[in-house]
PDB file of N, CA and C in Angstrom:
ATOM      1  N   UNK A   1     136.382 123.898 -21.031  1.00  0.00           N
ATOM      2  CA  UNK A   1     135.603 124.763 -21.930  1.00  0.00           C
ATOM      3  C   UNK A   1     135.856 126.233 -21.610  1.00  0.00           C
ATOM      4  N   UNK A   2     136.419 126.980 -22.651  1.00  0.00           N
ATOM      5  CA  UNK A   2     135.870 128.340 -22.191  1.00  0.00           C
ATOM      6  C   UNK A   2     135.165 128.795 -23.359  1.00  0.00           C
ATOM      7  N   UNK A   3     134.871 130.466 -22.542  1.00  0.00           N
ATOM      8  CA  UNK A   3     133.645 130.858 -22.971  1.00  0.00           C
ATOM      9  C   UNK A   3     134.250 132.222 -23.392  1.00  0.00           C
ATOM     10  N   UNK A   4     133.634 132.564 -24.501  1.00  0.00           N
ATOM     11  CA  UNK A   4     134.221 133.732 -24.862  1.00  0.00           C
ATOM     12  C   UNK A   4     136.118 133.866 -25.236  1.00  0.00           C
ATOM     13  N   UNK A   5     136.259 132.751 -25.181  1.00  0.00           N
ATOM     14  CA  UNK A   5     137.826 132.501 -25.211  1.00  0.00           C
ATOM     15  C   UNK A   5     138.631 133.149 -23.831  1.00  0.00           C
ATOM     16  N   UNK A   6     137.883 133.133 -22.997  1.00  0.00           N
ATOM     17  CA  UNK A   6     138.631 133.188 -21.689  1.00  0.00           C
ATOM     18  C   UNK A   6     138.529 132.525 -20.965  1.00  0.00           C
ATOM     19  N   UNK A   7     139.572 132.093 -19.452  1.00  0.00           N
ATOM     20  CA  UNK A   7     139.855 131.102 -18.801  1.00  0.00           C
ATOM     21  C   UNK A   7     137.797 131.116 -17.849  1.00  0.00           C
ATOM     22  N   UNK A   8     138.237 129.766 -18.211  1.00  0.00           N
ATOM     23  CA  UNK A   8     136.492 129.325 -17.541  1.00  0.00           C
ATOM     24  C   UNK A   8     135.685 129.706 -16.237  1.00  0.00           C
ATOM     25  N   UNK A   9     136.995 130.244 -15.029  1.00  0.00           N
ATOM     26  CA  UNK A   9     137.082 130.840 -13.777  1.00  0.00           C
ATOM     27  C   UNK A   9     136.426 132.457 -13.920  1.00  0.00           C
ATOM     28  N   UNK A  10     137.184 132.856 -15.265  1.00  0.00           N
ATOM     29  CA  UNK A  10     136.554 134.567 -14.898  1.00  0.00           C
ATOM     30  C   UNK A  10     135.103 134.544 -15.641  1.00  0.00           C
ATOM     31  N   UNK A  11     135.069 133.611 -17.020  1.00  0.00           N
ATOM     32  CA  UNK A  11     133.864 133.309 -17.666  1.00  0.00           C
ATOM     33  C   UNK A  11     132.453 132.675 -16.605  1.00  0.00           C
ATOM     34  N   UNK A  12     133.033 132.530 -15.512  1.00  0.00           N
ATOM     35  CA  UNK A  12     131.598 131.619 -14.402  1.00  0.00           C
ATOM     36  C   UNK A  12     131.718 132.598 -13.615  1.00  0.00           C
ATOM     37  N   UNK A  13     132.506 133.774 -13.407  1.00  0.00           N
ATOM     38  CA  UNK A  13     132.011 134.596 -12.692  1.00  0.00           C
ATOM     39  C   UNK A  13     131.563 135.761 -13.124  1.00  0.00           C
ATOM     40  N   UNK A  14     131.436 135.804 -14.376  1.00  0.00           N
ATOM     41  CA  UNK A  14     130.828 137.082 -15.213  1.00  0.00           C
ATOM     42  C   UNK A  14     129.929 136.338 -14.681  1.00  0.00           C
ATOM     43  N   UNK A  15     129.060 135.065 -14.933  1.00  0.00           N
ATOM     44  CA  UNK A  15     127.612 134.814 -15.245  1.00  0.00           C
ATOM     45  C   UNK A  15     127.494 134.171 -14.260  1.00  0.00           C
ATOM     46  N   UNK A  16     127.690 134.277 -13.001  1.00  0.00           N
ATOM     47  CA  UNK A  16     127.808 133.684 -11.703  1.00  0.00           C
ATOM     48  C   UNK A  16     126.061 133.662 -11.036  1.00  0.00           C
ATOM     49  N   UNK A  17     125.629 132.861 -10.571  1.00  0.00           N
ATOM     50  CA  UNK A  17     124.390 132.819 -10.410  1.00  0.00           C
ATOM     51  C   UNK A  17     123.352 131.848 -11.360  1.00  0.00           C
ATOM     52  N   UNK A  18     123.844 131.748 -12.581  1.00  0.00           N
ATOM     53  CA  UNK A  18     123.306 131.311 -13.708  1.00  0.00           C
ATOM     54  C   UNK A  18     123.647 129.930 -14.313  1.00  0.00           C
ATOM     55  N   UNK A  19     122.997 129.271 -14.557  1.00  0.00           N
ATOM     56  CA  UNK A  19     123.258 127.468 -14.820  1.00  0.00           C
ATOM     57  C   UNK A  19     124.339 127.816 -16.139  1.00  0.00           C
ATOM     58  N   UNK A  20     125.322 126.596 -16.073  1.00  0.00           N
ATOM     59  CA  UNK A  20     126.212 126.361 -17.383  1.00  0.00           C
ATOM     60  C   UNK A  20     124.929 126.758 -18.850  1.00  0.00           C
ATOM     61  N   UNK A  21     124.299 125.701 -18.557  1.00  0.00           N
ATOM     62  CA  UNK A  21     123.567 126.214 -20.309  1.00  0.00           C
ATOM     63  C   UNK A  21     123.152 127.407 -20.576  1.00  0.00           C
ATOM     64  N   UNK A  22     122.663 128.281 -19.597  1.00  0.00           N
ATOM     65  CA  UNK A  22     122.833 129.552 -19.860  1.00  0.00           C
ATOM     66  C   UNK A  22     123.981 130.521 -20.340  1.00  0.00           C
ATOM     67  N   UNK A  23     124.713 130.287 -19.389  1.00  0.00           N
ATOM     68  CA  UNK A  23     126.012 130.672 -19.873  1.00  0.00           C
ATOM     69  C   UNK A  23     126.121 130.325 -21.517  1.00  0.00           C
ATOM     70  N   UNK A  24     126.461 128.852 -21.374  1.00  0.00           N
ATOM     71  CA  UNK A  24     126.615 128.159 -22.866  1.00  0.00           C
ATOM     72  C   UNK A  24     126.065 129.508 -23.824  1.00  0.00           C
ATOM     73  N   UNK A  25     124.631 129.651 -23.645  1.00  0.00           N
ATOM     74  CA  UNK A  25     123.727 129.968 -24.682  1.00  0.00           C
ATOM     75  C   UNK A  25     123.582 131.886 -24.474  1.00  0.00           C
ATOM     76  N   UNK A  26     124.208 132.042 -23.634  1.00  0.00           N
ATOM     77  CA  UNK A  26     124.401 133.688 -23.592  1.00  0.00           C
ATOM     78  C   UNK A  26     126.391 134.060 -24.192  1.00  0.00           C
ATOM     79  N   UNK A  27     127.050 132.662 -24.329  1.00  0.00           N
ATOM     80  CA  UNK A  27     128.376 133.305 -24.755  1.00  0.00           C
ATOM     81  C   UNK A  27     128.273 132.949 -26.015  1.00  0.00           C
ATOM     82  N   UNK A  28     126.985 131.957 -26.892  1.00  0.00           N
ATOM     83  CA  UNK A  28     126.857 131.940 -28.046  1.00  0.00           C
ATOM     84  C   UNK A  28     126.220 133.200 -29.030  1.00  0.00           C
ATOM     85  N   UNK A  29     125.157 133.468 -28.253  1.00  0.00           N
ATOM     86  CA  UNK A  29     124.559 135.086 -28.416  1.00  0.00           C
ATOM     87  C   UNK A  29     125.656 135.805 -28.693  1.00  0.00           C
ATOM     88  N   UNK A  30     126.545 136.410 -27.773  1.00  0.00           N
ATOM     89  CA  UNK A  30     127.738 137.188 -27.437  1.00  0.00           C
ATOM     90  C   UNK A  30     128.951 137.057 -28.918  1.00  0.00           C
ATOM     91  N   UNK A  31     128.559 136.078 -28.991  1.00  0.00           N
ATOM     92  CA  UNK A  31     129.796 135.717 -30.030  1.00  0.00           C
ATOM     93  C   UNK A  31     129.535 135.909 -31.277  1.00  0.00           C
ATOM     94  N   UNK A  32     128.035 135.170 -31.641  1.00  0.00           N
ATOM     95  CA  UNK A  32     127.729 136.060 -32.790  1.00  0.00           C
ATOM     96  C   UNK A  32     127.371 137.543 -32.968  1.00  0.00           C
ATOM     97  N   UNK A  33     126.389 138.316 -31.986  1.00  0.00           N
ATOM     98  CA  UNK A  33     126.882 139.379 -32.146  1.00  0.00           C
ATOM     99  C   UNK A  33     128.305 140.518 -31.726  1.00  0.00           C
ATOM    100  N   UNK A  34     129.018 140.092 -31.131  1.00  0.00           N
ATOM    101  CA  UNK A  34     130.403 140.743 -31.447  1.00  0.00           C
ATOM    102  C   UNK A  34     131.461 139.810 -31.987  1.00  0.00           C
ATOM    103  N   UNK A  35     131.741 139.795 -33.312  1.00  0.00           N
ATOM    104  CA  UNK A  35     133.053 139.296 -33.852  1.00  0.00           C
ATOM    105  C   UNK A  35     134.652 138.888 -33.200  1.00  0.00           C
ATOM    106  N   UNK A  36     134.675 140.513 -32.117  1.00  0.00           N
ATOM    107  CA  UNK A  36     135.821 141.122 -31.698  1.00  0.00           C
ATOM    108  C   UNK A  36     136.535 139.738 -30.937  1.00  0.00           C
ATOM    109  N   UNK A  37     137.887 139.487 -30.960  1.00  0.00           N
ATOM    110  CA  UNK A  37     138.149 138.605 -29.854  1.00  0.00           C
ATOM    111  C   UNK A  37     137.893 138.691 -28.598  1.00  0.00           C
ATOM    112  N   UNK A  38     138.165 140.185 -28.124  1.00  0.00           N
ATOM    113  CA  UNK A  38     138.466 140.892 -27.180  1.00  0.00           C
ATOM    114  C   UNK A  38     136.549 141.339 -26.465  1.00  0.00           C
ATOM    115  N   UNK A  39     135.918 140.471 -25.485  1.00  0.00           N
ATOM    116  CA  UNK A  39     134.686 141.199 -25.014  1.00  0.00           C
ATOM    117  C   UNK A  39     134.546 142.649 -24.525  1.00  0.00           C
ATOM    118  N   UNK A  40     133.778 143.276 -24.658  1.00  0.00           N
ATOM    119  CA  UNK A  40     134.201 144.687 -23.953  1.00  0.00           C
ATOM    120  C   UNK A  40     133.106 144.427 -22.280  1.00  0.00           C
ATOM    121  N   UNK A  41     133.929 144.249 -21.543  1.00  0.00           N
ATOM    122  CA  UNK A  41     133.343 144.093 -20.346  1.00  0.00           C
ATOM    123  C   UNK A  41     132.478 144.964 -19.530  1.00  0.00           C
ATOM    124  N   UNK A  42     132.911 146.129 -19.994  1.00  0.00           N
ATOM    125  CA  UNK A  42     132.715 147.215 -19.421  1.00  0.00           C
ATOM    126  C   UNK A  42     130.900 146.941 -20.096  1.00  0.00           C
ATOM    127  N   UNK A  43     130.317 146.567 -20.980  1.00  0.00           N
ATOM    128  CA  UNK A  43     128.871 146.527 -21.796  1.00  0.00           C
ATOM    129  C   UNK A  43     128.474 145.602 -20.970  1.00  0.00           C
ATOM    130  N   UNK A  44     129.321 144.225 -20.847  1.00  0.00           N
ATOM    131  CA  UNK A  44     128.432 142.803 -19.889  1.00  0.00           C
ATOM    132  C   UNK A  44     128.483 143.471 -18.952  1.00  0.00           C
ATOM    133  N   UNK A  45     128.763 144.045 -18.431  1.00  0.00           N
ATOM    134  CA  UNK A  45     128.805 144.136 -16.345  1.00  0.00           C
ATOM    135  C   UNK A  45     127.850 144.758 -16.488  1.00  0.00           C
ATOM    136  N   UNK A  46     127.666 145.715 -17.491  1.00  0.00           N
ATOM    137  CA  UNK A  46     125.974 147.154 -17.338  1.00  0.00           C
ATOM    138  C   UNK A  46     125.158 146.508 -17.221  1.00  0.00           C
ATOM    139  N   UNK A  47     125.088 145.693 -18.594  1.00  0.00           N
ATOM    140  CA  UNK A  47     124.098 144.635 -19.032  1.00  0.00           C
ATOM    141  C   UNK A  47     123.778 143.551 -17.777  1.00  0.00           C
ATOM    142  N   UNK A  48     124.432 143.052 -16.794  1.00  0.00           N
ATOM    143  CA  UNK A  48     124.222 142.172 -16.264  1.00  0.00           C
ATOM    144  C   UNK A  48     123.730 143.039 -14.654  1.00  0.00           C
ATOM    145  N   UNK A  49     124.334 143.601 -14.409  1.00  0.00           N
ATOM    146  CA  UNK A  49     123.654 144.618 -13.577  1.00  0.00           C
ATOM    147  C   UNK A  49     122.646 144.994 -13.537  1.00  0.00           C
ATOM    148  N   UNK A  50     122.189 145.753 -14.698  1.00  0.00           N
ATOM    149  CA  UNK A  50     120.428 145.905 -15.116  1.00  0.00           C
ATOM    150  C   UNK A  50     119.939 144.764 -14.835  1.00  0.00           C
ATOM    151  N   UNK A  51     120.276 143.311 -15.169  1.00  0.00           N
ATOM    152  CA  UNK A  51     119.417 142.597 -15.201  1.00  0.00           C
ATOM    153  C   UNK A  51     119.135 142.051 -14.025  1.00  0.00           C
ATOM    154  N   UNK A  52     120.284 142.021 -12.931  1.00  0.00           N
ATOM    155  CA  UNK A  52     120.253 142.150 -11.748  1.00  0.00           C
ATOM    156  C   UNK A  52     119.312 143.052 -11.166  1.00  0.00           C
ATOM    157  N   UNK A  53     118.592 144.108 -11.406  1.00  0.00           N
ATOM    158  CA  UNK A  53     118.283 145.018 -10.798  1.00  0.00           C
ATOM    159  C   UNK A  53     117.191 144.919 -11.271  1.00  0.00           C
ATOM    160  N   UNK A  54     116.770 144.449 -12.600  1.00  0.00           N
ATOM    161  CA  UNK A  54     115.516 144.194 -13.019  1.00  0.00           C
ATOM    162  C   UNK A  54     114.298 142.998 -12.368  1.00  0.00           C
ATOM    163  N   UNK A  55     115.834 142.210 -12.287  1.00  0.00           N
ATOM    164  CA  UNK A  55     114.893 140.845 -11.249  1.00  0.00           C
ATOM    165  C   UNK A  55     114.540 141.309 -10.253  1.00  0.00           C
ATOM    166  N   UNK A  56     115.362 142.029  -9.414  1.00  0.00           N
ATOM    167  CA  UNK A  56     115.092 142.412  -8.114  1.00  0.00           C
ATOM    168  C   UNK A  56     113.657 143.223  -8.364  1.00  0.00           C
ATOM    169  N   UNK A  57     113.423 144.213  -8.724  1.00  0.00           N
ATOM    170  CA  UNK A  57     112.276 144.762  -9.117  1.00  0.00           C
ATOM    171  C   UNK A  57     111.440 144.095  -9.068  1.00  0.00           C
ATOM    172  N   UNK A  58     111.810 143.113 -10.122  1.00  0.00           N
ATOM    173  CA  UNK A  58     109.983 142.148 -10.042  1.00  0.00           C
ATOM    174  C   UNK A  58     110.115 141.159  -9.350  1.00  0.00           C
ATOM    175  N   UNK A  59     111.060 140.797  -8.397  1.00  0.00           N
ATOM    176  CA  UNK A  59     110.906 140.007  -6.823  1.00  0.00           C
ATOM    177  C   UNK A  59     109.540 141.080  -6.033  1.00  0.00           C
ATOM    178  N   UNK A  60     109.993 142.020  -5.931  1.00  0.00           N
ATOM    179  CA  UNK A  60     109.401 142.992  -5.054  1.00  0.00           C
ATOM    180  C   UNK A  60     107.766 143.171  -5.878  1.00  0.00           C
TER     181      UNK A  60
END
């Protein structure tokens, strides 16, 4: 399976931490809202960072 149409190795480590169905259901999100073949990575890494940083927050 890949995700986003890339090899399944770099696709589990964008979302590394996170169960397959998530993934599943965050590269379905992803896909309908951007058309593009091409992901712009540089938006997921922000995006996933914040959210990284957001959990951490409300750990604390």
């Amino acid at each position: 399976m890949t995700v986003l149409g890339i090899k399944p190795r770099t696709s589990y480590m964008l979302f590394k931490g996170t169960s397959m169905d998530r993934v599943k259901s965050l590269s379905k999100i992803y896909k309908e809202n951007h058309t593009r073949v091409y992901p712009n990575w540089d938006k997921i890494n922000k995006t996933m960072q914040l959210r990284k940083k957001i959990q951490y927050i409300r750990k604390e």
